[in-house]
Protein backbone atom coordinates (compact mmCIF):
# COMPACT_ATOMS: atom_id res chain seq x y z
CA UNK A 1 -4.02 38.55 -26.38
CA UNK A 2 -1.72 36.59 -28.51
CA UNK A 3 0.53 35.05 -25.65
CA UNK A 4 -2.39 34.24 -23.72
CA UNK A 5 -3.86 31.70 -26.63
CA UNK A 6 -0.47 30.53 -26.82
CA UNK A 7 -0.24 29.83 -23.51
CA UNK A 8 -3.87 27.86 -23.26
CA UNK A 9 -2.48 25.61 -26.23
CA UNK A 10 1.00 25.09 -24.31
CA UNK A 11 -1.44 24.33 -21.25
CA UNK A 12 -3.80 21.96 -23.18
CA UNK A 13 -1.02 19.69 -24.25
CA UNK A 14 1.04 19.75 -21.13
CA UNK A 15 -2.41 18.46 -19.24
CA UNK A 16 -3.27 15.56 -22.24
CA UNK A 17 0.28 14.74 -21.05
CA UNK A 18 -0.03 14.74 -17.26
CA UNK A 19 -2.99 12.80 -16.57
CA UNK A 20 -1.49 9.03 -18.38
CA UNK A 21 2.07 10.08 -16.48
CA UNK A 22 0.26 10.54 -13.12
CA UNK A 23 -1.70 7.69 -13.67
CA UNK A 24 1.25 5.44 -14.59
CA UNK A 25 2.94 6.88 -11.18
CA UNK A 26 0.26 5.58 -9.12
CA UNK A 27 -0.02 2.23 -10.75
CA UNK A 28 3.25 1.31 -10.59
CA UNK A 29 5.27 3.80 -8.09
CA UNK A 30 8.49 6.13 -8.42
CA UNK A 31 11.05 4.72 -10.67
CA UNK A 32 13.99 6.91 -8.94
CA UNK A 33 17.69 7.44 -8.42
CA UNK A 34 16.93 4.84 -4.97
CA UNK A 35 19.50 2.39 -6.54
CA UNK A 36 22.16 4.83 -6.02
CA UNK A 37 24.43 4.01 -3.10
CA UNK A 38 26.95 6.26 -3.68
CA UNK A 39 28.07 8.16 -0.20
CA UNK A 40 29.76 10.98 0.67
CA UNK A 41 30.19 13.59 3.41
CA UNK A 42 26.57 12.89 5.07
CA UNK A 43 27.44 9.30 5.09
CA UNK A 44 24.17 6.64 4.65
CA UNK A 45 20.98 8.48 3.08
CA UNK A 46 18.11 8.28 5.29
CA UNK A 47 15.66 10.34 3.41
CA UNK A 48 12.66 8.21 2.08
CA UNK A 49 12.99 9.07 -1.40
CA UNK A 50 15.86 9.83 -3.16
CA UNK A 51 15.58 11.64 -7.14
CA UNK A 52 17.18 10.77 -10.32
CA UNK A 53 20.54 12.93 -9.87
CA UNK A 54 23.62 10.80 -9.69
CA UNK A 55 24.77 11.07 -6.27
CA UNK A 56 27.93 12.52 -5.08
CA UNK A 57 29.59 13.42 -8.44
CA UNK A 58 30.80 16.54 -8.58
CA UNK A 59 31.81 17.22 -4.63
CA UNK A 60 32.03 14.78 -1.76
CA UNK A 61 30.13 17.39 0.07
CA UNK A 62 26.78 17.42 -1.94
CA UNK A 63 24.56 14.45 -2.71
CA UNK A 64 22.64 16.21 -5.99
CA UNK A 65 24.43 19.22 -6.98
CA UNK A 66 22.14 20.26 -9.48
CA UNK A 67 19.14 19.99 -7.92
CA UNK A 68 20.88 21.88 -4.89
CA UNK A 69 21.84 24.62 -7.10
CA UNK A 70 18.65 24.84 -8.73
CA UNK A 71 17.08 25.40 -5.01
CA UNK A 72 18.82 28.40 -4.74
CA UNK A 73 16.88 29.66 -7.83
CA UNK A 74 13.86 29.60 -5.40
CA UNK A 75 15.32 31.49 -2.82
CA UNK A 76 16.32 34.28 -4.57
CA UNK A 77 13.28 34.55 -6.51
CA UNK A 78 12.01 35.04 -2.77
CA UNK A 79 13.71 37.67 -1.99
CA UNK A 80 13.51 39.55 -5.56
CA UNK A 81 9.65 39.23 -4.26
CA UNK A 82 10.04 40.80 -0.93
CA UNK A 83 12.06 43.59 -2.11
CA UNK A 84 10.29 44.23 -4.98
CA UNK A 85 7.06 45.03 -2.68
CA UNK A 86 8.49 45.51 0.51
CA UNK A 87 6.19 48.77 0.93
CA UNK A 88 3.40 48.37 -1.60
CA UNK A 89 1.59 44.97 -0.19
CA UNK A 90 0.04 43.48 2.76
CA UNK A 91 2.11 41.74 5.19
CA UNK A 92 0.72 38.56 3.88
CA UNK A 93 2.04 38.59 0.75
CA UNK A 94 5.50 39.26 2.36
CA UNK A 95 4.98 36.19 4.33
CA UNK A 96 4.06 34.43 1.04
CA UNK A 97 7.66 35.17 -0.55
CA UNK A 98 9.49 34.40 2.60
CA UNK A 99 7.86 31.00 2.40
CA UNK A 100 9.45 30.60 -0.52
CA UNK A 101 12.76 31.33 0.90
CA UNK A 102 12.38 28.84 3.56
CA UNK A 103 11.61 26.14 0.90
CA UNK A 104 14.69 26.88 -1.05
CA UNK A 105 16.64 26.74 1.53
CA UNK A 106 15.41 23.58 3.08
CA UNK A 107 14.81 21.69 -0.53
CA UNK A 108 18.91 22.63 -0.57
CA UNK A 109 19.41 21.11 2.54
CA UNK A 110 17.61 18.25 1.34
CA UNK A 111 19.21 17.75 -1.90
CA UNK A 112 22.72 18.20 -0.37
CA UNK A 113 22.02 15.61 1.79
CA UNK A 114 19.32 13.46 1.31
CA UNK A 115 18.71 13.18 5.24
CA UNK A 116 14.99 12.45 6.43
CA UNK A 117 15.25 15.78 8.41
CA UNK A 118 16.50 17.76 5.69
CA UNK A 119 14.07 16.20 3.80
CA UNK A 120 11.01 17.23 5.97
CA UNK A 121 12.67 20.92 6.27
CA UNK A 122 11.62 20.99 2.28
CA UNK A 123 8.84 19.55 2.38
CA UNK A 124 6.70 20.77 5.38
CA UNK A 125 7.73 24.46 4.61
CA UNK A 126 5.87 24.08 1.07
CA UNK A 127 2.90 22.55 3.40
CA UNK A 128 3.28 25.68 5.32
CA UNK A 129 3.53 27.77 2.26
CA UNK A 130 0.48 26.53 0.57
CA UNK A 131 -1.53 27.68 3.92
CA UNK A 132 0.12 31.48 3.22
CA UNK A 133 -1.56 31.41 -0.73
CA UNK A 134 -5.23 29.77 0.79
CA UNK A 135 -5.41 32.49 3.42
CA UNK A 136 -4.38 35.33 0.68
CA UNK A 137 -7.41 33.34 -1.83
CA UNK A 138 -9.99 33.33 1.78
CA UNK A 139 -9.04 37.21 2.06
CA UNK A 140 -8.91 38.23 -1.35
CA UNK A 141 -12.12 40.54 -1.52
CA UNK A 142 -11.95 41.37 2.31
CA UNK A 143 -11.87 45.21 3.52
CA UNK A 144 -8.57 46.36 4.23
CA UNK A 145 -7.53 45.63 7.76
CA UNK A 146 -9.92 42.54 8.23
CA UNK A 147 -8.19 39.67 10.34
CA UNK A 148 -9.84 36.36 9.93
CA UNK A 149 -9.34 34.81 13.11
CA UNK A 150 -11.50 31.70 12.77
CA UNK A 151 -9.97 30.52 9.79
CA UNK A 152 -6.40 31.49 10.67
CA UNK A 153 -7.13 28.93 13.60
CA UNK A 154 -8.41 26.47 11.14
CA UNK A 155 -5.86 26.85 8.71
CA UNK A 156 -3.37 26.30 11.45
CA UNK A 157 -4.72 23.42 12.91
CA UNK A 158 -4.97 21.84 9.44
CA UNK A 159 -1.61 22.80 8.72
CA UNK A 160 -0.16 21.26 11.95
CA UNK A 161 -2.45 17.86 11.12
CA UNK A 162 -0.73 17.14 7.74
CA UNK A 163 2.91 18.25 9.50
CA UNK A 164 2.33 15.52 11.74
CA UNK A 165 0.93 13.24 9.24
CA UNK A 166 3.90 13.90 6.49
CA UNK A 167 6.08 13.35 9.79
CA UNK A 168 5.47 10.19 11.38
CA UNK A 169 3.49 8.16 8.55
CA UNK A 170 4.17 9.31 4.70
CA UNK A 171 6.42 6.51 2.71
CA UNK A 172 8.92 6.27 -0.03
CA UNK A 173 5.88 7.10 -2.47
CA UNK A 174 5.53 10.17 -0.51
CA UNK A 175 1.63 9.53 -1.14
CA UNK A 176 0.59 11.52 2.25
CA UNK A 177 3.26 14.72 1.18
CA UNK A 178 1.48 14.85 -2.30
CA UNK A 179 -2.38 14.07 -1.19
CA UNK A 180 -1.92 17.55 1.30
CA UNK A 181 0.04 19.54 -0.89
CA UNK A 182 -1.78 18.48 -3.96
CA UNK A 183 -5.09 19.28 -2.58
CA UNK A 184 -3.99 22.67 -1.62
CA UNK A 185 -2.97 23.79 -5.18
CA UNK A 186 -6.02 22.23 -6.66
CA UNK A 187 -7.54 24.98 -4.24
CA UNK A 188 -5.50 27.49 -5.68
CA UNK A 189 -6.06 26.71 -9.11
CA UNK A 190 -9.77 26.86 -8.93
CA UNK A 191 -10.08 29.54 -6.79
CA UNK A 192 -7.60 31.65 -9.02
CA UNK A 193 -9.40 30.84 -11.55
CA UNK A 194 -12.52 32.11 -10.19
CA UNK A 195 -11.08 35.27 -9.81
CA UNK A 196 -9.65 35.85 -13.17
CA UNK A 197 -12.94 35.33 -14.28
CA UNK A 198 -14.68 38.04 -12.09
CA UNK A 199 -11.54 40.30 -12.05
CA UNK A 200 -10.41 39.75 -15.59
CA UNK A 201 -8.15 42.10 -17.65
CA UNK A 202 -5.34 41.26 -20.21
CA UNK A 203 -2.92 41.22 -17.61
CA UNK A 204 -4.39 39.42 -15.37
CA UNK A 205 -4.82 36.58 -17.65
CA UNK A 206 -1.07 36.59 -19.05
CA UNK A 207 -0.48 36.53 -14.88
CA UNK A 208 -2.66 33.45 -14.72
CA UNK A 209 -2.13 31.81 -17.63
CA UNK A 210 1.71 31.79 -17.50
CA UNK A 211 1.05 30.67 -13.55
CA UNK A 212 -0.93 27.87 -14.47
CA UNK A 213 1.57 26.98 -17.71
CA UNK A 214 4.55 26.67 -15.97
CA UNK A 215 3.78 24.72 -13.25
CA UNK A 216 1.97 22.63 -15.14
CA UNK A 217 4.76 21.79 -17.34
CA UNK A 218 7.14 21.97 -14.36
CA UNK A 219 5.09 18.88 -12.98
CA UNK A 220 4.95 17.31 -15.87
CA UNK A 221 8.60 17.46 -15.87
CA UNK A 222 8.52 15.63 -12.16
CA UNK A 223 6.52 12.96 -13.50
CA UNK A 224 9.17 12.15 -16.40
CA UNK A 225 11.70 12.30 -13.46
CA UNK A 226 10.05 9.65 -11.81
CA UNK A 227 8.60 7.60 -13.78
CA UNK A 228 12.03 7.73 -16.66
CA UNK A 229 14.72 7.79 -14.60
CA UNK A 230 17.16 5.80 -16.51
CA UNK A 231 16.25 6.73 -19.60
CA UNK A 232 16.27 10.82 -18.63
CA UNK A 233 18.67 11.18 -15.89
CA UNK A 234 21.23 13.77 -17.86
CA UNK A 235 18.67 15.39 -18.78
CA UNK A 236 18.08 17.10 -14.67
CA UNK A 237 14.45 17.02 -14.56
CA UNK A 238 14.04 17.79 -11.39
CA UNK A 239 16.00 20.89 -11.47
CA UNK A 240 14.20 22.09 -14.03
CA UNK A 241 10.95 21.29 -12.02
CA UNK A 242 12.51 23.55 -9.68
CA UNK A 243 12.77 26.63 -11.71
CA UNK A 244 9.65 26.12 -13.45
CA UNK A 245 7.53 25.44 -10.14
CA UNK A 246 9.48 28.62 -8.52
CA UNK A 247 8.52 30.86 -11.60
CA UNK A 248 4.82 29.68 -11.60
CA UNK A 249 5.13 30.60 -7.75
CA UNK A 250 5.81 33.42 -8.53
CA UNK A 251 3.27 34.67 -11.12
CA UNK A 252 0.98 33.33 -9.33
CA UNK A 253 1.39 35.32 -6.58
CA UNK A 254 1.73 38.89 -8.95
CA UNK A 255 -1.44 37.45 -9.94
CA UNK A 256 -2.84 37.37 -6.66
CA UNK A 257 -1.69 40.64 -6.27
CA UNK A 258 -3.10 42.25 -8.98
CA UNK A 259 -6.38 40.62 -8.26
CA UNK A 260 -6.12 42.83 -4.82
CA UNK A 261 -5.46 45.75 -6.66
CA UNK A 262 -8.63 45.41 -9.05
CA UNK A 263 -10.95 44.73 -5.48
CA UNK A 264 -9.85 47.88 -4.32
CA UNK A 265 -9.72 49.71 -7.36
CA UNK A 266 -6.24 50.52 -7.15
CA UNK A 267 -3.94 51.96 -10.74
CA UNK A 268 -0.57 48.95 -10.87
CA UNK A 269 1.58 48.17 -13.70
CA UNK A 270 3.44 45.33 -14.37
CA UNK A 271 6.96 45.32 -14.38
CA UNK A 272 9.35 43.43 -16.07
CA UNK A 273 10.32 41.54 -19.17
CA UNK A 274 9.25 37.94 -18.56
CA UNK A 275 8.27 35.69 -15.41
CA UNK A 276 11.63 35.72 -13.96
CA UNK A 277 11.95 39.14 -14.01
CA UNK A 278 8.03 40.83 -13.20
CA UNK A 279 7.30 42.53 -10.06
CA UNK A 280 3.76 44.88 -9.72
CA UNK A 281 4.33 48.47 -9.18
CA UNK A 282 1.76 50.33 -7.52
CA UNK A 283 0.84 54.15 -9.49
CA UNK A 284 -1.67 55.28 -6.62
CA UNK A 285 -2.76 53.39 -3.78
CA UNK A 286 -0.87 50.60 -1.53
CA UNK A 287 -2.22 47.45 -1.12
């Protein structure tokens, strides 16, 4: 139980710090790498934002090579996922890892070329993503074999709303990307939470607590991106934010998954030595 109050300390300062550095980024807006005109092999930059990574500096070929690199972090931690439980989970939980996949490959597309197309394969996929973990939250106590149709449909159609929206209006500020993904883990969160308090064991809480710690302190990394950039810019934020937010991802979904063990009553271990590293194995029944 020792990690866990460590963890809720680590969590406690991380939030005293987010909430003045999200309120400075809405006062004032993104102070980013936008001043960079730098080109290279994609020629003029057409995405509407564009991070604190020097451009172009270590290949003609890639825009931010670090943060590029870092996206690849996310897709293999996708596919450690899908391997990992490629016979002991639902299908949905599949689909939740290979949406992580399809985010790290777009936010590489993006970050190699900082094209508004690339730029909307990275961020509509997390959009998409987010629907995956709300429907696996919706389903979480349901009898096995269950199919929700009515909120699949609504899901959906909410997910193909804020598509179009983050499509045709968001800006530089990205305010319409962060409003509809924002809202979505605020769903999580609570929800999660929720759980851990109906479901709870020690290892459900170290699952929850290291979730909820690292992407925390992931974001709180993307606000000292963007509102620092000058004065942090070697340090690669944003890459970091990467690998933290991919590692929260993924406890958060063990998490999940060891919630669905305790509905159904179901013996699981987990695996591993740290976040990077954990899977769930299953000792007697399948999920």
């Amino acid at each position: 139980m020792g990690a866990v109050r460590v963890l809720r300390v680590v969590l406690g300062v991380v939030l005293l710090l987010i909430f003045p550095l999200f309120a400075l980024l809405i006062a004032r807006g993104p102070v980013d790498g936008a001043g960079d005109e730098r080109e290279g092999y994609w020629g003029p930059k057409t995405a509407n934002v564009n991070w604190c990574e020097a451009d172009y500096i270590f290949t003609h070929y890639i825009a931010e090579f670090v943060n590029s690199l870092s996206s690849l972090s996310i897709v293999a931690s996708g596919l450690y996922g899908i391997s990992a439980h490629w016979t002991s989970v639902e299908c949905r939980y599949l689909v939740a890892f290979a949406s992580m996949v399809v985010v790290g490959v777009g936010s590489f597309a993006f970050h190699a070329t900082l094209l508004r197309p690339m730029q909307l394969l990275d961020e509509v996929p997390m959009i998409w993503g987010n629907s995956v973990f709300v429907y696996i939250l919706l389903t979480m106590e349901d009898k096995e074999g269950r199919t929700r149709t009515i909120e699949i449909w609504a899901i959906s159609l909410m997910t193909l709303l804020m598509t179009v929206l983050i499509t045709l209006f968001d800006t530089s500020d990205q305010n319409i990307f962060l409003l509809c993904y924002g809202s979505g883990v605020v769903y999580l969160v609570l929800r999660s939470r929720t759980l851990n308090l109906k479901y709870s064991s020690e290892t459900s809480m170290l699952l929850m607590d290291t979730a909820t710690v690292l992407y925390a302190g992931a974001f709180l990394l993307w606000l000292l991106d963007r509102n620092f950039c000058s004065a942090v810019r070697s340090f690669q934020l944003h890459a970091l934010w990467h690998i933290g937010a991919e590692l929260g991802t993924v406890s958060g979904l063990l998490f999940w998954i060891w919630i669905r063990h305790e509905v159904r009553a179901a013996k699981a271990r987990l695996m591993g030595s740290n976040p990077a590293t954990w899977w769930i194995q299953v000792l007697d029944k399948a999920v």
